[in-house]
N, C-alpha and C. Protein backbone atom coordinates (compact mmCIF):
# COMPACT_ATOMS: atom_id res chain seq x y z
N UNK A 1 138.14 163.65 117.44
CA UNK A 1 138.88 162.85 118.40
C UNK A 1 139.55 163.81 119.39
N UNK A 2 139.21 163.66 120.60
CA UNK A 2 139.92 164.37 121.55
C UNK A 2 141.28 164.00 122.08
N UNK A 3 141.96 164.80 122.40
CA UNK A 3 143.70 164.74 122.97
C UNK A 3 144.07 163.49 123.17
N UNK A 4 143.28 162.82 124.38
CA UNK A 4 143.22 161.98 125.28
C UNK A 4 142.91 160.48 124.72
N UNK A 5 142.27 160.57 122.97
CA UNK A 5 142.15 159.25 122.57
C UNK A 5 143.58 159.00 122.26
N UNK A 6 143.30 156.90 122.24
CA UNK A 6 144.69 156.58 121.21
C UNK A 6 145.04 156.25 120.25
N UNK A 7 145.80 156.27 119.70
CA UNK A 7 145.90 156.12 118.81
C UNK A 7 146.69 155.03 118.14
N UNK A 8 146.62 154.21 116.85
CA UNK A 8 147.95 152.73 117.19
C UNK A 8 148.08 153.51 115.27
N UNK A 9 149.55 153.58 115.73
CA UNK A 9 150.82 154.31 114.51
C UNK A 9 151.15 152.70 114.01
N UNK A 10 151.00 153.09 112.62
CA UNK A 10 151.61 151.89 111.67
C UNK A 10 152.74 152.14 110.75
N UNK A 11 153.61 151.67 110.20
CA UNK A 11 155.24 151.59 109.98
C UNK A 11 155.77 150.18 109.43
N UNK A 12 156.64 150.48 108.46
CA UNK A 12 156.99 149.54 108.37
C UNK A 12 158.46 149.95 108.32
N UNK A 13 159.67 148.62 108.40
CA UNK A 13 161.06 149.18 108.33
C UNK A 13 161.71 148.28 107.79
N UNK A 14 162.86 148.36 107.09
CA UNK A 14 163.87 147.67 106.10
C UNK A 14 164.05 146.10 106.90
N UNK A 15 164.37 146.18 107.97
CA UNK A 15 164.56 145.32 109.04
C UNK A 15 164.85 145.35 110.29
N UNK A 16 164.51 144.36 111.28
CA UNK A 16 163.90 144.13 112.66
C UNK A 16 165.08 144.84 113.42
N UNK A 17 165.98 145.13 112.97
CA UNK A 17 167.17 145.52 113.78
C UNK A 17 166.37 147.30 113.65
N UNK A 18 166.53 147.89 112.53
CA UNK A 18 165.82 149.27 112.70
C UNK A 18 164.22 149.28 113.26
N UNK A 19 164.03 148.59 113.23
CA UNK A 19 162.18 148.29 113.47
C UNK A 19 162.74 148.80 115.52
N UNK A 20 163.16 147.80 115.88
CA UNK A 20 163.96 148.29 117.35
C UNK A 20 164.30 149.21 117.66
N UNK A 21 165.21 149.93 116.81
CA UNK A 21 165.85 150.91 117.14
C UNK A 21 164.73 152.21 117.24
N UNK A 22 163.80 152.13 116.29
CA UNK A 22 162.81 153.17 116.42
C UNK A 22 162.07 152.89 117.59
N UNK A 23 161.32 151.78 117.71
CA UNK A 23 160.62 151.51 118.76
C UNK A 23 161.49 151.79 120.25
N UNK A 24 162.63 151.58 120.11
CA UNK A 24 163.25 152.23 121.53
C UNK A 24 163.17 153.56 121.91
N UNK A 25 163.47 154.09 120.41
CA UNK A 25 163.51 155.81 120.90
C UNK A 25 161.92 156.39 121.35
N UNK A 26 161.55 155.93 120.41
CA UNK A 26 159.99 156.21 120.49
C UNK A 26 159.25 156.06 121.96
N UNK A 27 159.72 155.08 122.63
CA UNK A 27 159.40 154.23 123.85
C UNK A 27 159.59 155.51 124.81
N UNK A 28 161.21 155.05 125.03
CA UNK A 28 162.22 156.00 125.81
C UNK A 28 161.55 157.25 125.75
N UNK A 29 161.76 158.32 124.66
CA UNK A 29 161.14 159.69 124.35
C UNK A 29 159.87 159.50 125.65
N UNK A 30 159.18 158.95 125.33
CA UNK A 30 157.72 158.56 125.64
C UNK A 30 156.22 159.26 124.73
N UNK A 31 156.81 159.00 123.38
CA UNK A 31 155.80 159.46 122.57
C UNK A 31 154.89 158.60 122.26
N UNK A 32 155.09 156.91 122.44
CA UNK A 32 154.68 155.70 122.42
C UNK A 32 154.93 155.33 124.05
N UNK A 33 153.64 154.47 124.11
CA UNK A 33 153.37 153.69 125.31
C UNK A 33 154.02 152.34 125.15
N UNK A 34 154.12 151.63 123.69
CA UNK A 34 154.18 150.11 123.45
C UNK A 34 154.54 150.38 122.37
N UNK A 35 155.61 149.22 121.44
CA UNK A 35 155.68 149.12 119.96
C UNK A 35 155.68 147.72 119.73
N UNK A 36 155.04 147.80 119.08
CA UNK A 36 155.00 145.44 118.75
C UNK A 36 155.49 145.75 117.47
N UNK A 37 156.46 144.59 117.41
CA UNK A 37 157.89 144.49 115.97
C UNK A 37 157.02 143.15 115.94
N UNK A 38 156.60 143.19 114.28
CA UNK A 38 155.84 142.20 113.58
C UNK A 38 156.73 141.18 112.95
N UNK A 39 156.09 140.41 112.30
CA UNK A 39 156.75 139.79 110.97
C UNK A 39 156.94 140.28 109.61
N UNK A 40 158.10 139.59 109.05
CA UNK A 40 158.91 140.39 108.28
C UNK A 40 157.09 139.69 107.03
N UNK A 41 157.20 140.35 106.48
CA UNK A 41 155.95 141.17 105.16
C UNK A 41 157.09 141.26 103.77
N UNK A 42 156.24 140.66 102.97
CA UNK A 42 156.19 141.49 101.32
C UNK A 42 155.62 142.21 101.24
N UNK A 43 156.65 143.50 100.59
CA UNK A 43 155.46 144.95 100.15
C UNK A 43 155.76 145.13 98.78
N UNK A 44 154.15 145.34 97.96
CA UNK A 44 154.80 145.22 96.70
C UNK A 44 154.64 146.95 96.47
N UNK A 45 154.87 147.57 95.59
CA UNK A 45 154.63 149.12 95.81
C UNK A 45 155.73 149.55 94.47
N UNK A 46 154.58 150.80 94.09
CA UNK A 46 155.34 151.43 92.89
C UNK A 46 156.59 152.78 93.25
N UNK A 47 157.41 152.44 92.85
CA UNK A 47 158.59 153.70 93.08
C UNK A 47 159.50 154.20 92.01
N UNK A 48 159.45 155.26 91.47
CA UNK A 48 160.52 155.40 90.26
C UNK A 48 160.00 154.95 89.65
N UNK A 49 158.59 154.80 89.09
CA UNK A 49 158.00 153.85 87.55
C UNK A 49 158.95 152.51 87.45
N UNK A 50 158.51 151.92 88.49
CA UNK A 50 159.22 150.44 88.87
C UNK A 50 158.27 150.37 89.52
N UNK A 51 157.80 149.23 89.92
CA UNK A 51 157.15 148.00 90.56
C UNK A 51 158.41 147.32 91.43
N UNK A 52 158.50 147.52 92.74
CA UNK A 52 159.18 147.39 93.67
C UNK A 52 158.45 145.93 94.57
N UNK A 53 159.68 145.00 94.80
CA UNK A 53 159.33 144.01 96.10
C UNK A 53 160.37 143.72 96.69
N UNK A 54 160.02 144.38 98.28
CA UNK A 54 160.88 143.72 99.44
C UNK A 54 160.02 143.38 100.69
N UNK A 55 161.26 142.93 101.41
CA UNK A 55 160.95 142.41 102.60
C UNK A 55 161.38 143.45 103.66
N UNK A 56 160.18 143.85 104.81
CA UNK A 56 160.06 144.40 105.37
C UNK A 56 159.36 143.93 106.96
N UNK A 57 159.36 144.88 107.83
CA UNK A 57 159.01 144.59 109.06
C UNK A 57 158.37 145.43 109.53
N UNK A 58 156.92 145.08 109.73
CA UNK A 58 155.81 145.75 110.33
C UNK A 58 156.60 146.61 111.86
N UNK A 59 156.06 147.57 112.15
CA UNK A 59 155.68 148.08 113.65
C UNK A 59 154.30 149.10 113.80
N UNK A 60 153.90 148.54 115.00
CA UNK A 60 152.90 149.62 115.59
C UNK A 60 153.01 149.68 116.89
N UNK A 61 152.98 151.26 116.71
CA UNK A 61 153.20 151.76 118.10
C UNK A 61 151.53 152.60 118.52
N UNK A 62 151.59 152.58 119.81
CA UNK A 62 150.59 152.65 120.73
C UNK A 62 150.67 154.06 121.32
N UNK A 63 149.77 155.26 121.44
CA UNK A 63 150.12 156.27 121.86
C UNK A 63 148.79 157.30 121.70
N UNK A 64 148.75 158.00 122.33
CA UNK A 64 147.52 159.49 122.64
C UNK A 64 147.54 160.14 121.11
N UNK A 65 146.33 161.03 120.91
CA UNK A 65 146.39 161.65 119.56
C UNK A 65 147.07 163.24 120.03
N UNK A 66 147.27 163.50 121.27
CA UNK A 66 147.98 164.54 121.58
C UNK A 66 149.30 164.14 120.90
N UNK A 67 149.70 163.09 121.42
CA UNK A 67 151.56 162.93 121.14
C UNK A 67 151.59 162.78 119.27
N UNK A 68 150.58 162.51 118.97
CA UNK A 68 150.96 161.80 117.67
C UNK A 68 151.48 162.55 116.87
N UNK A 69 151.39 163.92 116.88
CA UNK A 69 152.21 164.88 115.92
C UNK A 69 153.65 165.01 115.94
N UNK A 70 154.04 165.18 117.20
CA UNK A 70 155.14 164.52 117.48
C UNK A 70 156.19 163.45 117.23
N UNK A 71 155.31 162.42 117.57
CA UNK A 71 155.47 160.88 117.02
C UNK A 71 155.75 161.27 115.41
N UNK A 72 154.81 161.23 114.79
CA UNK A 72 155.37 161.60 113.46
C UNK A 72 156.64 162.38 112.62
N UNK A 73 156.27 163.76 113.66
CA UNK A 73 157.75 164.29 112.97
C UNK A 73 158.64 163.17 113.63
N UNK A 74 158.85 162.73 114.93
CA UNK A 74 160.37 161.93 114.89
C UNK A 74 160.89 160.54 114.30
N UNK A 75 159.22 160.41 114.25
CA UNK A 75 159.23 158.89 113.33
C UNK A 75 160.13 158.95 111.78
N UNK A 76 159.85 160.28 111.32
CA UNK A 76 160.17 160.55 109.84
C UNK A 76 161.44 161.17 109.90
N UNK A 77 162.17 161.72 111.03
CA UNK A 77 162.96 162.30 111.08
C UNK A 77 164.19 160.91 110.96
N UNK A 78 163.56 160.11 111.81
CA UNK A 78 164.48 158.69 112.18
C UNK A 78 164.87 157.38 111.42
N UNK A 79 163.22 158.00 110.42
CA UNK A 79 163.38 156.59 109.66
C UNK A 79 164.58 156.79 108.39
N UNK A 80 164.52 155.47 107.65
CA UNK A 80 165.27 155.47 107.21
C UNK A 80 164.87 155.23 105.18
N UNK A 81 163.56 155.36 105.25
CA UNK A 81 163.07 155.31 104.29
C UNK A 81 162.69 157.05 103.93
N UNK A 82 163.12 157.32 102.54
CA UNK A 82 162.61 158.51 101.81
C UNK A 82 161.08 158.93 102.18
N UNK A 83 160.38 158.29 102.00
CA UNK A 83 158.73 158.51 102.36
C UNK A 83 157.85 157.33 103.36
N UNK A 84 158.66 157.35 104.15
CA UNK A 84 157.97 156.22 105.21
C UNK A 84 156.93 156.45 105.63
N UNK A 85 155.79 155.10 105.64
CA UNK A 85 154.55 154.99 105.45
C UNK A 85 154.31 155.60 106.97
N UNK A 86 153.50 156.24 107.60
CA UNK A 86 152.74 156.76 108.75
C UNK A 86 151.62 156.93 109.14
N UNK A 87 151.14 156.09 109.40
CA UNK A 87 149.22 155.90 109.14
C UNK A 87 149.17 155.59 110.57
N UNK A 88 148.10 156.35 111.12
CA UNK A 88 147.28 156.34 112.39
C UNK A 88 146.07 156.26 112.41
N UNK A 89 145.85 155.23 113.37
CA UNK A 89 144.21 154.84 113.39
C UNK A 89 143.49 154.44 114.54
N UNK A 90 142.45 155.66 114.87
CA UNK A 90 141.90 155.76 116.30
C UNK A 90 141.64 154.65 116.40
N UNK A 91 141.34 154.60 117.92
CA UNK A 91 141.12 153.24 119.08
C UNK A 91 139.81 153.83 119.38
N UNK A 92 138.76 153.13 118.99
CA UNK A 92 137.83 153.64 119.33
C UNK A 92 136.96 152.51 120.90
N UNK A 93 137.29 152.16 121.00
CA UNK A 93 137.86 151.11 122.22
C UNK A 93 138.03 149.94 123.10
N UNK A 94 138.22 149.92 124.05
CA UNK A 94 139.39 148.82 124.50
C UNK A 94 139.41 148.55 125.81
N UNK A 95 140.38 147.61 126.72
CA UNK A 95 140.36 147.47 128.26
C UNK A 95 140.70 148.84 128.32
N UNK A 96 140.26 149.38 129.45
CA UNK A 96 140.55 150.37 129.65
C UNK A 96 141.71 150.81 130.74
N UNK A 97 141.72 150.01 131.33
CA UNK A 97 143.24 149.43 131.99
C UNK A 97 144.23 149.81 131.57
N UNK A 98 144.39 149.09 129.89
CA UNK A 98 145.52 149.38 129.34
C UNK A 98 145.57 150.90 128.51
N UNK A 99 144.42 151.22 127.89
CA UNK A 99 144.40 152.99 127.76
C UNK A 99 145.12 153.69 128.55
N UNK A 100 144.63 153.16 129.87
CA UNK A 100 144.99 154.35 130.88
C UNK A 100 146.45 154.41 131.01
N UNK A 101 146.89 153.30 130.94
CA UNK A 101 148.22 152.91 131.04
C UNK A 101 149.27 153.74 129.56
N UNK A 102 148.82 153.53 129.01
CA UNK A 102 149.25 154.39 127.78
C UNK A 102 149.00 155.61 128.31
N UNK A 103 148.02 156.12 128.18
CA UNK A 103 147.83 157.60 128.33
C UNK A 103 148.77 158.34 129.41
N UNK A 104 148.77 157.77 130.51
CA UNK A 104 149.45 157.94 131.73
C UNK A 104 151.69 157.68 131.20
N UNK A 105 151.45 156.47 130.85
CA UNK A 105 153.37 156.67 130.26
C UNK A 105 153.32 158.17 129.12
N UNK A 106 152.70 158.25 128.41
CA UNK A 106 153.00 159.10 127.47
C UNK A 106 152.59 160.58 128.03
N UNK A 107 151.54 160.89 128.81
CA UNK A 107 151.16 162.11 129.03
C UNK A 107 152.70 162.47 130.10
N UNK A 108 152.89 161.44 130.96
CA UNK A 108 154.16 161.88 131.95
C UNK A 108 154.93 162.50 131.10
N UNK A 109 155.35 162.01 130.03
CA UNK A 109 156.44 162.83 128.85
C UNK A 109 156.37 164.07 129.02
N UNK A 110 155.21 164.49 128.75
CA UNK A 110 154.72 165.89 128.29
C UNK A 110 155.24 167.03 129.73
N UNK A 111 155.46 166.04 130.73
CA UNK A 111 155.38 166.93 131.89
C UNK A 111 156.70 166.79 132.55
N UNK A 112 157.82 165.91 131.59
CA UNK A 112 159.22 166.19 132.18
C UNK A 112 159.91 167.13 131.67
């Protein structure tokens, strides 16, 4: 995958109020082009030899595989979970309209 593909970052967060708060910084920064705050989800998942269930709130954010290293460290830096989930998964593709549009908010980052 070259620099220039995108990439859509998956996340989940305790609740929609932090789900925001990341997606702003993320935005703002300009490491993400877009973040869509989902519906709140059951996750069932093992932690501490417990069988864990809560309620949680999807996000995915939209962004270049250049930025995504980035994206990650601040994603993890910000979140608020011990091992927050971070899964990225190429766009292999799409209008291209809106690529460009991504590529173009996020590459400007790189160049302020």
């Amino acid at each position: 995958m070259d620099s220039e593909s995108l990439v859509l970052v998956h996340t989940s967060c305790s609740d929609r109020a932090h789900a925001e708060r990341l997606a702003r910084d993320l935005v703002e920064s300009r490491l993400a082009a877009c973040a869509s705050i989902g519906a709140q989800v059951t996750s069932i998942y093992p932690w501490e030899g417990r069988i864990e269930r809560e309620q949680e709130v999807t996000l995915t954010l939209k962004t270049t595989a250049a930025a995504f290293s980035d994206l990650r460290r601040r994603l993890i830096e910000r979140h608020g979970y011990e091992v927050p989930e971070v899964l990225a998964t190429p766009v292999i593709d799409g209008n291209h309209e809106y690529i460009n549009w991504v590529r173009e908010w996020v590459t400007a980052g790189k160049q302020e």
